[in-house]
N, C-alpha and C. Protein backbone atom coordinates (compact mmCIF):
# COMPACT_ATOMS: atom_id res chain seq x y z
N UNK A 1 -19.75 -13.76 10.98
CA UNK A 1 -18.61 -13.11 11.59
C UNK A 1 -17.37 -13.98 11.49
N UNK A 2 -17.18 -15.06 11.67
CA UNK A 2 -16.51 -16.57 11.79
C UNK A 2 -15.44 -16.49 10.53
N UNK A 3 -16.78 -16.47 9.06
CA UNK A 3 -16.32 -16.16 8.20
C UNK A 3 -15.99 -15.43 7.45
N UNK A 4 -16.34 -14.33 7.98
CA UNK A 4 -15.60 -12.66 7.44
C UNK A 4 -14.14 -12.89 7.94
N UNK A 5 -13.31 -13.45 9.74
CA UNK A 5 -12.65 -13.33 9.86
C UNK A 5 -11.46 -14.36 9.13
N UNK A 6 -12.09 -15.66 9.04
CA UNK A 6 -11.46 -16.54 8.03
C UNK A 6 -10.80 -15.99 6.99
N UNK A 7 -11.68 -15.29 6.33
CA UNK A 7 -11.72 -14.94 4.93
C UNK A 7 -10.44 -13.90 5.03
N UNK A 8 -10.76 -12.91 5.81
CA UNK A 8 -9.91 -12.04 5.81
C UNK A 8 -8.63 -12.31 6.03
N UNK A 9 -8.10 -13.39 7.50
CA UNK A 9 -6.74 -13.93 7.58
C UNK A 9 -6.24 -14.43 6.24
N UNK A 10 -6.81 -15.15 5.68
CA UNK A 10 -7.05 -15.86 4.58
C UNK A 10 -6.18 -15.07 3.28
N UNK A 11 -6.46 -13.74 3.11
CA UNK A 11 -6.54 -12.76 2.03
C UNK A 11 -5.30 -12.02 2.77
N UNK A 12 -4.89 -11.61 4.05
CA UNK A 12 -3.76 -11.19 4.65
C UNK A 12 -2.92 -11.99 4.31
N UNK A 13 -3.03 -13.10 4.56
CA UNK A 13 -1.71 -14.44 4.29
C UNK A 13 -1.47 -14.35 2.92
N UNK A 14 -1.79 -14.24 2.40
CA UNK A 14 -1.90 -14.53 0.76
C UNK A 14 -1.59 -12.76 0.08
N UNK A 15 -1.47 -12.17 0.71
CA UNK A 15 -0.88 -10.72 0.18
C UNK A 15 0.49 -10.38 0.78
N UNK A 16 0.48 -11.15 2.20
CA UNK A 16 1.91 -10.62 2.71
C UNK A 16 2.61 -11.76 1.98
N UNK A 17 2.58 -12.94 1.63
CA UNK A 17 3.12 -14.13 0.76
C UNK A 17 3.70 -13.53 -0.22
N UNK A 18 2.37 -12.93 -1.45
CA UNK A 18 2.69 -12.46 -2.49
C UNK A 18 3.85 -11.29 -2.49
N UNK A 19 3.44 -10.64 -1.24
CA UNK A 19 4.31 -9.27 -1.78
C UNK A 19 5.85 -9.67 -1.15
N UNK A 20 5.48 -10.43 -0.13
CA UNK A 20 6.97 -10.74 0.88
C UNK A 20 8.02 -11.38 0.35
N UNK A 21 6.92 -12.37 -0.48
CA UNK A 21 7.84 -13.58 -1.06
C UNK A 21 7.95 -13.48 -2.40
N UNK A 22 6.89 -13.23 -3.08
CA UNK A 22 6.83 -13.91 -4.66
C UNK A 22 7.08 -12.44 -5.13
N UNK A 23 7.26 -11.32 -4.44
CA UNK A 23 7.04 -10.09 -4.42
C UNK A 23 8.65 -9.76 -4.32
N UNK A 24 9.48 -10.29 -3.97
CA UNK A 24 10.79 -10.13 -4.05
C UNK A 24 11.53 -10.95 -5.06
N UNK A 25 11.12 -11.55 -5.04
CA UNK A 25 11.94 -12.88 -5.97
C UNK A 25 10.99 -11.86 -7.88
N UNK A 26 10.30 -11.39 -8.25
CA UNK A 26 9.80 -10.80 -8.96
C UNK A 26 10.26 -9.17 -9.42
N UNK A 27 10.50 -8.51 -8.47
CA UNK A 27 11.67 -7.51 -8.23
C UNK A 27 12.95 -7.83 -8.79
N UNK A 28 13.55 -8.75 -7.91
CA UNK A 28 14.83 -9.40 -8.36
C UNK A 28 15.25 -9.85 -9.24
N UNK A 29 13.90 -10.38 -10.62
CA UNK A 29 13.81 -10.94 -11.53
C UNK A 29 14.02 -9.65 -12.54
N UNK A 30 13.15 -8.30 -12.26
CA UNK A 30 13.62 -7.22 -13.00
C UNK A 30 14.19 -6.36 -12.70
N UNK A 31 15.29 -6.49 -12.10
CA UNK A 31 16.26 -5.76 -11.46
C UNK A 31 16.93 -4.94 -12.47
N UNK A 32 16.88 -5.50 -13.75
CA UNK A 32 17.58 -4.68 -15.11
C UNK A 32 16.55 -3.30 -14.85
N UNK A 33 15.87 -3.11 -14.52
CA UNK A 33 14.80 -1.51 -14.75
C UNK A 33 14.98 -1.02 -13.22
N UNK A 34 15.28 0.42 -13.48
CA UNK A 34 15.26 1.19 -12.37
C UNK A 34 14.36 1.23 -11.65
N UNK A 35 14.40 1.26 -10.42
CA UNK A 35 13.80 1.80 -9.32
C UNK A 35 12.27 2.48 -9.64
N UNK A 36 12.82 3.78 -10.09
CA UNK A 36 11.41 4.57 -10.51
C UNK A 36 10.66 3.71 -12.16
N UNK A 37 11.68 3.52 -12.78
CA UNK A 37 10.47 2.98 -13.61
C UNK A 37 9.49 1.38 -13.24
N UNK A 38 10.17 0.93 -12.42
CA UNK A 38 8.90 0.16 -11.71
C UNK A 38 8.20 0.51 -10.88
N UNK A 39 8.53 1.65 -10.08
CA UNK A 39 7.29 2.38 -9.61
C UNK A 39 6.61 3.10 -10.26
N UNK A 40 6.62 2.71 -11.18
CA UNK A 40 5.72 3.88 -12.74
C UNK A 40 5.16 2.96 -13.04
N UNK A 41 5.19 1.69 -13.30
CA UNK A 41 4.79 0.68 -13.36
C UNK A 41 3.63 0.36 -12.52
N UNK A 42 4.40 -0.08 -11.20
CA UNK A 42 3.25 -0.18 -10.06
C UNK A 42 2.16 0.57 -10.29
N UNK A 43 2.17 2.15 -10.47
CA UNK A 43 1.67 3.02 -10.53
C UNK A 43 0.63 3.06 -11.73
N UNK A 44 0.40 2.83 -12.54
CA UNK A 44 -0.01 2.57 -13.95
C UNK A 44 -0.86 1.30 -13.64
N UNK A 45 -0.19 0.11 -13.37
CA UNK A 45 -1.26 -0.74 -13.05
C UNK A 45 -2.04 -0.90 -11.96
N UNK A 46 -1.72 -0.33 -10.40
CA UNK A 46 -2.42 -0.22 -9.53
C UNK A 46 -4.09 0.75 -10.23
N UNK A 47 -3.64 1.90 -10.70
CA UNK A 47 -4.36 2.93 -11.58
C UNK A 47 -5.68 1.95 -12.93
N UNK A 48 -4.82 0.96 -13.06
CA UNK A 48 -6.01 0.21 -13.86
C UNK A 48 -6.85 -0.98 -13.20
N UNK A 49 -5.60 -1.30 -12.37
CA UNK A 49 -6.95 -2.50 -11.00
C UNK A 49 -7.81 -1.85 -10.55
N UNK A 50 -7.72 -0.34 -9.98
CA UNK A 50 -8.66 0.43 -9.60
C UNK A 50 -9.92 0.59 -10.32
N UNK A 51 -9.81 1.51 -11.65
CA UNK A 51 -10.50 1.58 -12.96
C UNK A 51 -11.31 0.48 -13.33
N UNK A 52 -10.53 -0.97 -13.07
CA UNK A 52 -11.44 -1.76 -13.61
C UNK A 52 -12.28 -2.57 -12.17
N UNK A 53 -11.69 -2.67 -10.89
CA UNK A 53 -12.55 -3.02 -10.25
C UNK A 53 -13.73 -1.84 -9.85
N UNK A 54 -13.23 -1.11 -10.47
CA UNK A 54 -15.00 0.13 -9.92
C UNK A 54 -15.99 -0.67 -10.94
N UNK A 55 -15.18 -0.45 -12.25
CA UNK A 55 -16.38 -0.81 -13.42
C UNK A 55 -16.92 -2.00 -12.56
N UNK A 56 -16.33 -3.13 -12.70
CA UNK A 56 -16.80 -3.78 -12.21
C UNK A 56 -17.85 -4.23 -10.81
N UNK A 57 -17.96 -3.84 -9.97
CA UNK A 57 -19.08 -3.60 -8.73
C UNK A 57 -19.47 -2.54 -9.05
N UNK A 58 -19.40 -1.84 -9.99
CA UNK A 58 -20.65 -0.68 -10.06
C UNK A 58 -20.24 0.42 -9.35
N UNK A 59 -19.00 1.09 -9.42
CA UNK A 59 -19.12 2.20 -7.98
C UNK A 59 -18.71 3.33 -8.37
N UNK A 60 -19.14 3.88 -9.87
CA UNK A 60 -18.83 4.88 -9.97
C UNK A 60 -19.45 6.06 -9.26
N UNK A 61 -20.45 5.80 -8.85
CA UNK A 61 -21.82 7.21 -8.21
C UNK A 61 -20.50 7.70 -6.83
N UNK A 62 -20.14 6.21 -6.61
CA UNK A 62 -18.92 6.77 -5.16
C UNK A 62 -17.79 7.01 -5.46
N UNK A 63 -17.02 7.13 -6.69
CA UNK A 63 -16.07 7.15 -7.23
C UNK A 63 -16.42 8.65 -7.74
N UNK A 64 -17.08 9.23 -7.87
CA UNK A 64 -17.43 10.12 -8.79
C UNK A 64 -17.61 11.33 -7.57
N UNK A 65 -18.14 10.65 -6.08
CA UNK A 65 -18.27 11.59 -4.68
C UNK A 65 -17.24 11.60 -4.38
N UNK A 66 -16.31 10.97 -4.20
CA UNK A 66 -15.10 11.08 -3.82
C UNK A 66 -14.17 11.82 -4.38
N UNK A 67 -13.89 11.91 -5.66
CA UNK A 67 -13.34 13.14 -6.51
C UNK A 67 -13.67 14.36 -6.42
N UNK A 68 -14.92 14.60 -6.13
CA UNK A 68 -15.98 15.76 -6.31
C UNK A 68 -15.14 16.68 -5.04
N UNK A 69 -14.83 16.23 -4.29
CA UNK A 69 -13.91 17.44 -2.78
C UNK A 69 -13.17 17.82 -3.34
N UNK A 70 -12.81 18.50 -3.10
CA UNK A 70 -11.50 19.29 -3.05
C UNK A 70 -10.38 18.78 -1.87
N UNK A 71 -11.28 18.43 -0.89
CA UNK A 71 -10.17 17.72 0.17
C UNK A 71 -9.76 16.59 -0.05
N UNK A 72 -10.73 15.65 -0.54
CA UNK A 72 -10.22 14.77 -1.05
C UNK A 72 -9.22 14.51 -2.01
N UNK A 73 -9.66 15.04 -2.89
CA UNK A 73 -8.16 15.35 -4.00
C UNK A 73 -7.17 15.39 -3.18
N UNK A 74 -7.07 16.47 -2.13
CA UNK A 74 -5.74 16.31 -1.40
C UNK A 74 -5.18 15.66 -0.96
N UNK A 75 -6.12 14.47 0.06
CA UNK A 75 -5.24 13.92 0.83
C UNK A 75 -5.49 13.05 -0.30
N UNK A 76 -5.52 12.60 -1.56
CA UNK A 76 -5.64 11.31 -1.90
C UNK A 76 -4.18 11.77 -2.84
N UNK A 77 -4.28 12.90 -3.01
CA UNK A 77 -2.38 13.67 -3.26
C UNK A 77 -1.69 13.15 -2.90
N UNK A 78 -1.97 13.42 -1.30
CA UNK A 78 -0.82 13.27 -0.36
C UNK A 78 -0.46 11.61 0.38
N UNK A 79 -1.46 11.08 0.10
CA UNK A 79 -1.35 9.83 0.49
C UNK A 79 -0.79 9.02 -0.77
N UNK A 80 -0.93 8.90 -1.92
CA UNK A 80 -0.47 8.65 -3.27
C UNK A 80 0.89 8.88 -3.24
N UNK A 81 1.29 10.11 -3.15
CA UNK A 81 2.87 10.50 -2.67
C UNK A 81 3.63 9.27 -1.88
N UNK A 82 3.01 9.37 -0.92
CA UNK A 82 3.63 8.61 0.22
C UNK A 82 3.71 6.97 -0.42
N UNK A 83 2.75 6.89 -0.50
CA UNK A 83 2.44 5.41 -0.86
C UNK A 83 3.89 5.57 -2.09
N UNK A 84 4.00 6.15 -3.22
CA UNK A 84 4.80 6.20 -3.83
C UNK A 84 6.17 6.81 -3.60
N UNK A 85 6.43 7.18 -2.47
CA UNK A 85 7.72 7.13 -1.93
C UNK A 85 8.09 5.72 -1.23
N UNK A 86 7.02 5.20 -0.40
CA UNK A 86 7.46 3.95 -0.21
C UNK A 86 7.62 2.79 -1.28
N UNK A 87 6.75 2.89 -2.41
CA UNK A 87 7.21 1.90 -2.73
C UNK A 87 8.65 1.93 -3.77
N UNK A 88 9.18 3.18 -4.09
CA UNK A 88 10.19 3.48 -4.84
C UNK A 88 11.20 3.31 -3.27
N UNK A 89 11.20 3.71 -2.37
CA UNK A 89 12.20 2.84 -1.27
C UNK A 89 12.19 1.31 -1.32
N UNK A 90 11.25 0.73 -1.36
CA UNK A 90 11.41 -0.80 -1.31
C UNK A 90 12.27 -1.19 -2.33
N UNK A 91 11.78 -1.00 -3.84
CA UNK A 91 12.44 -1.32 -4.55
C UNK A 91 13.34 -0.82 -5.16
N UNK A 92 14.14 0.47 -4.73
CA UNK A 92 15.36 0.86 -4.31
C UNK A 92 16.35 -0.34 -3.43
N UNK A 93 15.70 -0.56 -2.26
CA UNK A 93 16.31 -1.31 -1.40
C UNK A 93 16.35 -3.16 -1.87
N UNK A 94 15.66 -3.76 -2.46
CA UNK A 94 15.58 -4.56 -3.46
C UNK A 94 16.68 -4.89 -4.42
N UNK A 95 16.88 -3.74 -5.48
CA UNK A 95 17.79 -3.63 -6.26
C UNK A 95 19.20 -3.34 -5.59
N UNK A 96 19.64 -2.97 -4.50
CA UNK A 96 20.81 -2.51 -4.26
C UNK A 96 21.19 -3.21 -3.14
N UNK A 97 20.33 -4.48 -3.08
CA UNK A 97 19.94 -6.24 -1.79
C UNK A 97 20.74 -5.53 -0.42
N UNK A 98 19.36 -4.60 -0.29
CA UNK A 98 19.43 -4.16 1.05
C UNK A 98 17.73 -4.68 1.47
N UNK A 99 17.86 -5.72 1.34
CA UNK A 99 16.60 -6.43 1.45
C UNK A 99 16.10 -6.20 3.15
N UNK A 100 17.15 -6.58 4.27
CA UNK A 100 17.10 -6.73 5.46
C UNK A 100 16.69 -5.17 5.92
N UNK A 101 17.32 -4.14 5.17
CA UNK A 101 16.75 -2.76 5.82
C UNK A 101 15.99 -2.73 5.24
N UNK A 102 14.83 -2.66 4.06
CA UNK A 102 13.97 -2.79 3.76
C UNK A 102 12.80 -3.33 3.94
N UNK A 103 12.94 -4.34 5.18
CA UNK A 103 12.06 -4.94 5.74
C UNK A 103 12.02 -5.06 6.57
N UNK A 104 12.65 -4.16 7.58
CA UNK A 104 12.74 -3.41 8.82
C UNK A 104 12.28 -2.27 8.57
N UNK A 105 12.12 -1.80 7.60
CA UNK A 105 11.15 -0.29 7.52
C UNK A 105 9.63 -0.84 7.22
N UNK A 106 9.51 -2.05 6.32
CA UNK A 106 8.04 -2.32 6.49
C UNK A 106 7.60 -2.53 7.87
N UNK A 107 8.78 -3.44 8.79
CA UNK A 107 8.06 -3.96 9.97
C UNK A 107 7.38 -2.34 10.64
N UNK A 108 8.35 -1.60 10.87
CA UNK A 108 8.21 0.07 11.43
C UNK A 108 7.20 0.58 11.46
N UNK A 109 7.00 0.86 10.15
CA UNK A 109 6.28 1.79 9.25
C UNK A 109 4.54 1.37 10.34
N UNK A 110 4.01 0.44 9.96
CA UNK A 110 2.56 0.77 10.79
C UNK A 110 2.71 0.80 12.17
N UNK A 111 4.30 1.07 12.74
CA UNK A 111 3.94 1.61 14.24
C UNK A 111 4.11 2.86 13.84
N UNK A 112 4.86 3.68 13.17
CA UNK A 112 4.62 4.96 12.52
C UNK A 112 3.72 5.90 12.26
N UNK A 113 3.22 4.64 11.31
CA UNK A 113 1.17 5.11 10.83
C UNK A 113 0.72 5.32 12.06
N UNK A 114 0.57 4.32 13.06
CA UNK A 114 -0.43 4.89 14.68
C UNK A 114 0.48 5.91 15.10
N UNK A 115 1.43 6.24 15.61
CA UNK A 115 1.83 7.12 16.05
C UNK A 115 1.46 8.36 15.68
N UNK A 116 1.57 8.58 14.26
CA UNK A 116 0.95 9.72 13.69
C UNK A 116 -0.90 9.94 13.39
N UNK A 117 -1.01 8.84 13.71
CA UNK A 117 -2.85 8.71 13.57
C UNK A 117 -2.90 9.25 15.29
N UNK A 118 -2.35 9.12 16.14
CA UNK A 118 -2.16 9.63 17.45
C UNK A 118 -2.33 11.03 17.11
N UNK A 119 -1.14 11.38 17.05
CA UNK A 119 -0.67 12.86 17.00
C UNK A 119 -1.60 13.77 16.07
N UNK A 120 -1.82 13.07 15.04
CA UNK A 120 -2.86 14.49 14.00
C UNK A 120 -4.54 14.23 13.42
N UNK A 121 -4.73 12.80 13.87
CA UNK A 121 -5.70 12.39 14.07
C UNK A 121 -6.74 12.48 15.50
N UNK A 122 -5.50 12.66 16.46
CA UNK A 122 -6.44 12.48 17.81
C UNK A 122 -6.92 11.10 18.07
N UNK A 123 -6.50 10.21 17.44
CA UNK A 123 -7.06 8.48 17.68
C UNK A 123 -6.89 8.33 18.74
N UNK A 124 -7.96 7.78 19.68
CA UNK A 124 -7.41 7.10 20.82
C UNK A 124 -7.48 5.49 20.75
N UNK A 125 -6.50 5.10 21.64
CA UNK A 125 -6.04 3.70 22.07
C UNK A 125 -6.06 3.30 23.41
N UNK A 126 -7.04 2.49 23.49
CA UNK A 126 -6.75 1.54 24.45
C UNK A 126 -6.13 0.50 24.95
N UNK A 127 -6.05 -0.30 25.90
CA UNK A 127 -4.90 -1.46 26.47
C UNK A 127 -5.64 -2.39 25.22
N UNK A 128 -5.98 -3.02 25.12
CA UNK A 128 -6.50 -3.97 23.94
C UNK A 128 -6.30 -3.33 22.73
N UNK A 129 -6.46 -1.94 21.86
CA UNK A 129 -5.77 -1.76 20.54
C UNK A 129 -4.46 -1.45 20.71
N UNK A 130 -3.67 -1.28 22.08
CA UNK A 130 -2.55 -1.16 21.52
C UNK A 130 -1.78 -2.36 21.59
């Protein structure tokens, strides 16, 4: 348990780093390309980290259940969308060094997510998760 949680801070630090830090300064570096075509980008290679980490651990039998809904397809629609509206806002906001509102909508955004996991999820929260 000790070291699941290690591990995990571990892998949080090192993604909010990457994306916060090395993740802007990398943006900034290709600032010559629009907005959407680096989220076509993102998009394309997120699409092959996926692809190749299934191959890799073996998970197509669950990769293959997961497609198989019809609901799924949807929300993985609709969540894809989103995910790709945000990240064409970031790096909108990036390119046009509105960096500071841009990272006031990340801070937001997962009080957002619960709010709406409230409202259409029915999640409940207690004094300790909230």
């Amino acid at each position: 348990m000790k070291k699941n949680l290690i591990e995990g801070s571990l892998f949080t630090i090192g993604a909010s780093l990457w994306w916060g830090v090395i993740g802007v300064f990398y943006f900034k570096f290709v600032s010559f390309a629009s907005p959407l075509e680096l989220t076509i980008h993102r998009t394309i290679w997120t699409s092959t980290l996926l692809v190749l980490t299934t191959f890799y651990y073996s998970k197509w039998s669950e990769f293959k259940n997961i497609i198989k809904n019809p609901k799924n397809l949807f929300l993985l629609f609709v969540t894809g969308f989103l995910i790709t509206i945000n990240w064409f806002t970031w790096l909108y906001a990036v390119n046009t060094n509105n960096l500071l509102d841009g990272s006031l909508g990340y801070y937001i955004f997962p009080i957002f997510s619960v709010f709406l996991g409230i409202i259409f999820l029915k999640e409940h929260y207690n004094k300790n998760k909230i």
